[in-house]
Protein backbone atom coordinates (compact mmCIF):
# COMPACT_ATOMS: atom_id res chain seq x y z
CA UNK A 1 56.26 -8.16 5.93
CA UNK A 2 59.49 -7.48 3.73
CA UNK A 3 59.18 -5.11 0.95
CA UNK A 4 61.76 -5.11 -1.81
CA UNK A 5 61.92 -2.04 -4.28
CA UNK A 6 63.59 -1.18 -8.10
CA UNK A 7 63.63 0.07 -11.59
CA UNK A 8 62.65 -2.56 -13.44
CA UNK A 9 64.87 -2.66 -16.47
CA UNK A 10 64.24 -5.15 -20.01
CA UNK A 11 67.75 -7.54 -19.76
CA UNK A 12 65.35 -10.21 -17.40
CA UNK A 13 62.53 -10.08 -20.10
CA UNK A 14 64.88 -10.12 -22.68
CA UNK A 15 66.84 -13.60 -21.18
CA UNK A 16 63.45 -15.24 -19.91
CA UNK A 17 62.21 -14.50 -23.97
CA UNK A 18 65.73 -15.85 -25.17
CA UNK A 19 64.59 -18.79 -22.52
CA UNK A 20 60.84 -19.37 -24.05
CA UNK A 21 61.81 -19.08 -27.40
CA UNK A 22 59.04 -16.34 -27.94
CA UNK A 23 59.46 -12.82 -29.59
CA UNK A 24 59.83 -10.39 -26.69
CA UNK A 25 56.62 -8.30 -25.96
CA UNK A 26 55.93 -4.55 -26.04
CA UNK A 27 57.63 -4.05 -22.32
CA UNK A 28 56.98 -0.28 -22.20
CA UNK A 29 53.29 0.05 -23.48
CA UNK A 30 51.72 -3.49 -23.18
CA UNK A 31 54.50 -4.45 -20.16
CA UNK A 32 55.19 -7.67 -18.70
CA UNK A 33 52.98 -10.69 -19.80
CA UNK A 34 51.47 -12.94 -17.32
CA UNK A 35 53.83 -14.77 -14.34
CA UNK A 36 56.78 -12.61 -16.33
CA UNK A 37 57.47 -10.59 -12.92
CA UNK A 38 59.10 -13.65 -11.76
CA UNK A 39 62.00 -13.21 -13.19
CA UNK A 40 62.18 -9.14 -11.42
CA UNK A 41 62.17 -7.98 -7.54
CA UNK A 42 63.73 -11.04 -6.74
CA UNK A 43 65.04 -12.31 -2.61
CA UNK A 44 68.57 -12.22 -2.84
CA UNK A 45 69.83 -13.95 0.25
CA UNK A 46 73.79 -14.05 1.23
CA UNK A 47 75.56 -16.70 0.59
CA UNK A 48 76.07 -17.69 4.29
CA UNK A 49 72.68 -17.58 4.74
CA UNK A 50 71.60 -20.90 2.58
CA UNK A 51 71.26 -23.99 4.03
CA UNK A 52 72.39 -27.24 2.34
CA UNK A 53 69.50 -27.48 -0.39
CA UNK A 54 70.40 -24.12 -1.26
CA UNK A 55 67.17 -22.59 0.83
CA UNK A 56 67.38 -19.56 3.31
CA UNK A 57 67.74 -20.47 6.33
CA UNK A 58 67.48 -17.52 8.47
CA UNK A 59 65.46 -14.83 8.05
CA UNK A 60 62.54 -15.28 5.65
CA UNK A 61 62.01 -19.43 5.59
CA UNK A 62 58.97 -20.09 7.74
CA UNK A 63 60.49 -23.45 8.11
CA UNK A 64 63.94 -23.93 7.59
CA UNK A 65 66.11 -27.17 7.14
CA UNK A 66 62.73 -29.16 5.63
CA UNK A 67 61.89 -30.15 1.94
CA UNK A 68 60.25 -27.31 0.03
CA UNK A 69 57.87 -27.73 -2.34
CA UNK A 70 56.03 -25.61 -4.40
CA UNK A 71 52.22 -26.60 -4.39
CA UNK A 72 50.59 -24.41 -6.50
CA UNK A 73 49.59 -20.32 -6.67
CA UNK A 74 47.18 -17.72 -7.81
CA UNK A 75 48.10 -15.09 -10.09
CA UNK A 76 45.97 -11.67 -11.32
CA UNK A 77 47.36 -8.99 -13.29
CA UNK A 78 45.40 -6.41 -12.33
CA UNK A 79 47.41 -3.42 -14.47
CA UNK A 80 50.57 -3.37 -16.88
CA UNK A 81 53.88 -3.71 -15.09
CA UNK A 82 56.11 -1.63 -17.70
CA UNK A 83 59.98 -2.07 -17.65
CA UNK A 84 61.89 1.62 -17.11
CA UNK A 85 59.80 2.65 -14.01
CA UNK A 86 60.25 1.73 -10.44
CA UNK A 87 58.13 -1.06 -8.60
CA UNK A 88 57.99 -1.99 -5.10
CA UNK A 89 56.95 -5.74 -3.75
CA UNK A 90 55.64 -6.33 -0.89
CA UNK A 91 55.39 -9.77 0.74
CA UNK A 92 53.72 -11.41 3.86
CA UNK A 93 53.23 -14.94 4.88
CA UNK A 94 49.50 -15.53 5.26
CA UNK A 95 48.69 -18.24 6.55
CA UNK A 96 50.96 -21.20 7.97
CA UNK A 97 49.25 -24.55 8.87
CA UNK A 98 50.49 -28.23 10.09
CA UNK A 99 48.92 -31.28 9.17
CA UNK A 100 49.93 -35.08 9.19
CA UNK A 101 49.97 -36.43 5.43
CA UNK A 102 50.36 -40.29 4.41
CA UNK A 103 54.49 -39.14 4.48
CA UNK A 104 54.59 -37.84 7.89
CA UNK A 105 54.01 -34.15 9.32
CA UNK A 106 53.29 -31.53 6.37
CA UNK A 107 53.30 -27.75 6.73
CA UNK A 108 51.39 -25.52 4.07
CA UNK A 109 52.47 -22.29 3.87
CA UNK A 110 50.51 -19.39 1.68
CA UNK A 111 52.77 -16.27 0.93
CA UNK A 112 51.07 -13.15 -0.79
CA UNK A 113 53.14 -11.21 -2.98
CA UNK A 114 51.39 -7.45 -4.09
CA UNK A 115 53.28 -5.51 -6.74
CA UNK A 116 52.56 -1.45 -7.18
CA UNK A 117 53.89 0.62 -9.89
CA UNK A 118 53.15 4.33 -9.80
CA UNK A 119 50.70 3.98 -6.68
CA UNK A 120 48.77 1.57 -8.27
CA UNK A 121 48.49 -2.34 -7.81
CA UNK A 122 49.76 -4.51 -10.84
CA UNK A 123 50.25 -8.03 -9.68
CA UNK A 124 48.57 -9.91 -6.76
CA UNK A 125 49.87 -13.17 -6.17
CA UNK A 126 49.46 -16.00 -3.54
CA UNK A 127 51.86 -18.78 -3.51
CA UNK A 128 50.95 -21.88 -1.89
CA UNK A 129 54.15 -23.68 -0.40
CA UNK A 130 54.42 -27.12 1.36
CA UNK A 131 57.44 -28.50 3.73
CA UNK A 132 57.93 -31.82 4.54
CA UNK A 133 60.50 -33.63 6.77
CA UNK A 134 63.32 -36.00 4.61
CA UNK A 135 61.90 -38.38 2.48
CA UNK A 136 62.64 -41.68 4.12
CA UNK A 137 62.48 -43.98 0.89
CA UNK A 138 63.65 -42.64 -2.75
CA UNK A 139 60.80 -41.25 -5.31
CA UNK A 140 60.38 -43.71 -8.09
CA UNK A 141 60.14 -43.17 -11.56
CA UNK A 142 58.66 -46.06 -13.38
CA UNK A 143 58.92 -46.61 -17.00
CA UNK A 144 56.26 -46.52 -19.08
CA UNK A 145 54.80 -45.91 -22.92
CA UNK A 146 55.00 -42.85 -24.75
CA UNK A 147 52.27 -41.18 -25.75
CA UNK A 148 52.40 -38.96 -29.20
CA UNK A 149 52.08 -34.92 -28.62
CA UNK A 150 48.53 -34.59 -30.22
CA UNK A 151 48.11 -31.46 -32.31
CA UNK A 152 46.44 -29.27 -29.29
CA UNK A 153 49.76 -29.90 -27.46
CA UNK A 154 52.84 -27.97 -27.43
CA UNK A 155 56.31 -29.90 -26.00
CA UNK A 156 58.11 -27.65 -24.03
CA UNK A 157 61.80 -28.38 -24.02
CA UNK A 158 62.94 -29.36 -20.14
CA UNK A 159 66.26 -30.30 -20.37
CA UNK A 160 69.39 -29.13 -17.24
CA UNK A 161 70.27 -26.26 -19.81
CA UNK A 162 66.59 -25.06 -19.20
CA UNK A 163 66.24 -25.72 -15.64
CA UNK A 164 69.69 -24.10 -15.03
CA UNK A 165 68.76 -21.36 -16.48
CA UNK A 166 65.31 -21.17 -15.26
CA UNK A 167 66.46 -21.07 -11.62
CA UNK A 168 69.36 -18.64 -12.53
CA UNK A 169 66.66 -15.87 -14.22
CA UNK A 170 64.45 -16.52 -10.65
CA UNK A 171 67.29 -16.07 -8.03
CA UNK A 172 65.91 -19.91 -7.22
CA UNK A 173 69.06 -21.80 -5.51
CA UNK A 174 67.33 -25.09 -4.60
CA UNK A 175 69.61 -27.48 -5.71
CA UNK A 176 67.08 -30.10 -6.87
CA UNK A 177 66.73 -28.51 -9.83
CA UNK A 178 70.50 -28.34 -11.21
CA UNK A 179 72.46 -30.62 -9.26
CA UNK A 180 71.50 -34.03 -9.88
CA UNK A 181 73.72 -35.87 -7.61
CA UNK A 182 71.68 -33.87 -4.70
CA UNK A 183 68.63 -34.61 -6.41
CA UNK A 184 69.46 -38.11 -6.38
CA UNK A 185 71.57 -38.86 -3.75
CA UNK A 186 70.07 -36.68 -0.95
CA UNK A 187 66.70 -35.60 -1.59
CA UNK A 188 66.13 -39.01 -2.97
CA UNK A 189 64.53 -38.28 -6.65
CA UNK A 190 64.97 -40.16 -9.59
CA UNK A 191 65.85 -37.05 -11.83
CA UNK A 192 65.89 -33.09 -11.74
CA UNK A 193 63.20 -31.82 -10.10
CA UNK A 194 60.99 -29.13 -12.65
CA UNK A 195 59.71 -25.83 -11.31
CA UNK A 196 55.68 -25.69 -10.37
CA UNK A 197 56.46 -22.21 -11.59
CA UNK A 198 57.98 -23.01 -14.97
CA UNK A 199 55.21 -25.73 -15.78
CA UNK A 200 52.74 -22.63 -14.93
CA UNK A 201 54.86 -20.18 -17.09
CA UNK A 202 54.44 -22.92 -19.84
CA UNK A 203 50.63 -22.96 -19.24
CA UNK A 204 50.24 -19.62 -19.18
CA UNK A 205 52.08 -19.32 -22.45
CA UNK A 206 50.09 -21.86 -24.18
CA UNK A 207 47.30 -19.24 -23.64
CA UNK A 208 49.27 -16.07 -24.63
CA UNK A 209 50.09 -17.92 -27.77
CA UNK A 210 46.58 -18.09 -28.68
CA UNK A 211 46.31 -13.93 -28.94
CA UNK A 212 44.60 -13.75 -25.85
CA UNK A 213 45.62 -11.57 -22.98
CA UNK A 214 46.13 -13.52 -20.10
CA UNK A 215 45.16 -11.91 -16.92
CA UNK A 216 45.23 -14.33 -14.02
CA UNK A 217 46.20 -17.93 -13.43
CA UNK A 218 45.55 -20.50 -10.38
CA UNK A 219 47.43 -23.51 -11.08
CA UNK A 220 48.12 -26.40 -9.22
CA UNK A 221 51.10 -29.15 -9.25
CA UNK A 222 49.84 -32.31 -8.65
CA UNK A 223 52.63 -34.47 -9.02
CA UNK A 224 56.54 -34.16 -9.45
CA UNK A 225 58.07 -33.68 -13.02
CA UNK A 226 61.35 -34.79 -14.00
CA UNK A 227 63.83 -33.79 -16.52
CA UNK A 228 64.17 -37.20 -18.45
CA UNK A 229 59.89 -37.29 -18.51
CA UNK A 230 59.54 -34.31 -21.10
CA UNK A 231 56.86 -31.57 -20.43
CA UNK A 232 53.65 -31.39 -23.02
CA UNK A 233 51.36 -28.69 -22.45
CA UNK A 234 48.06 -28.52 -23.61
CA UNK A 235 45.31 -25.83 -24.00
CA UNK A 236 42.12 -26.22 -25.26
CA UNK A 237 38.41 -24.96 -24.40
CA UNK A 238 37.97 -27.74 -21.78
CA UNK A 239 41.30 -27.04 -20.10
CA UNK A 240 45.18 -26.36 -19.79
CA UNK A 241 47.23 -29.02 -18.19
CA UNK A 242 51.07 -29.87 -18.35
CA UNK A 243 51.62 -33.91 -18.66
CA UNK A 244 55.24 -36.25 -18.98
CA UNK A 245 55.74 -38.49 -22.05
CA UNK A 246 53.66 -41.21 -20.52
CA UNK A 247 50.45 -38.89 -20.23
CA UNK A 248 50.85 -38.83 -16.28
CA UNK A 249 49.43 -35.50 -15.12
CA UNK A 250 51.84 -33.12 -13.36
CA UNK A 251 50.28 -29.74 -13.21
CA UNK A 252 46.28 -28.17 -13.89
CA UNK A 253 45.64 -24.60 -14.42
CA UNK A 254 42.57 -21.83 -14.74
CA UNK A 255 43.81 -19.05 -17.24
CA UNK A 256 41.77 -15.75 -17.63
CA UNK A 257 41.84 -13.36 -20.30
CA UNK A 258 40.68 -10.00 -20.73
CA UNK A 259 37.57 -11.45 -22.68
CA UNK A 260 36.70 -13.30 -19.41
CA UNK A 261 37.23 -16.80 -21.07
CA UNK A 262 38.40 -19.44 -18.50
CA UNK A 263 40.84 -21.66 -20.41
CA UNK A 264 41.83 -24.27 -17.76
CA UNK A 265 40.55 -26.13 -14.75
């Protein structure tokens, strides 16, 4: 267990607002909106200590010098996590487990983050991670029709400003999202790679947008996103997904609010 702690002060809210394009919330009375505690307490390896891809590699990967993926998570804000006051993190690994997948082996990883502010729990959060050995043939992209953002849906902009910026607010060196010639050329994708976690910021958004207080999320990426494929979110009664241009699912999502009204599946 590793336990990380600080006084968490309103420049990262203020830059991942600036990032969203959303009016920053009250940080001191309502404090930190759903999946916003991403961007605070952050791992901040040395330099030395990151392997090629830009991943630890001593010290706190359970696997190092394999692919990482992010697989999905569950999130519950269980209190307000207010900016000006001191929070402490701590995290564990789980639960670690091999399997053999249609690519070769596959190791899924769950690592449990719990937040506390003023002796009291804020933020519970499980992150499920999966490594693979290299990819031995690229990841296509094939081309296919566009299909209109509908008036439920929101486009969320996706571009390597965004991603760039995304990883710099999250401490998140992997270079597969900002250096495209790794992307490409080593890891074997067609484009840069989106965050799970910013496709599950976007859903979780959606919600907030609505009025409603978003209290926990378990989301779920089922597919890789690219930069060139666009990212359309969309929230209704029946669900919150994230889909590409071509209406190929990426991402699914359960959002609660304080009412107790599930807005995703």
């Amino acid at each position: 267990m590793t336990e990380r702690t600080e006084v968490l002060q309103p420049e990262p809210a203020v830059a991942l607002a600036g990032l969203l394009g959303v009016d920053l919330p009250d940080l001191e009375n309502d404090g930190l909106p759903l999946l916003w505690h991403w961007v605070y307490l952050l791992d901040r390896p040395h330099q030395a200590d990151l392997g090629p891809d830009g991943h630890p590699v001593r010290g706190v990967d359970p696997a190092p010098g394999r692919r990482r993926m992010a697989a999905g998570g569950r999130v519950t804000r269980t209190g307000p996590l207010v900016v000006g006051r001191a929070a402490t993190r701590r995290t564990e690994i789980v639960s670690t487990t091999d399997k053999e997948g249609r690519s070769g082996p596959l190791t899924f990883v769950v690592v449990r983050h719990t937040i506390s502010q003023d002796g009291e729990v804020k933020v519970v959060e499980e992150q499920d991670i999966v490594y693979r050995d290299a990819a031995s043939t690229p990841v296509s992209a094939t081309a296919a029709t566009s299909v209109p953002v509908e008036a439920d849906e929101r486009e969320f902009p996706v571009d390597p400003t965004v991603l760039f910026r995304f990883s710099a607010l999250t401490y998140n060196a992997h270079r597969i999202h900002y250096d495209r010639d790794y992307a490409r050329e080593v890891e074997g994708y067609p484009g840069l790679v989106v965050h799970g976690p910013l496709q599950a910021l976007a859903m979780a958004e959606t919600v907030r947008e609505t009025g409603a207080a978003a209290t926990a999320i378990g989301y779920r990426v089922v597919a890789p996103l690219f930069d060139h494929q666009g990212l359309v979110v969309r929230a209704t009664s029946g669900g919150v997904s994230v889909r590409d241009h071509s209406g190929r699912l990426t991402a699914t999502g359960q959002v609660e609010t304080l009412t107790g009204e599930g807005k995703a599946r």
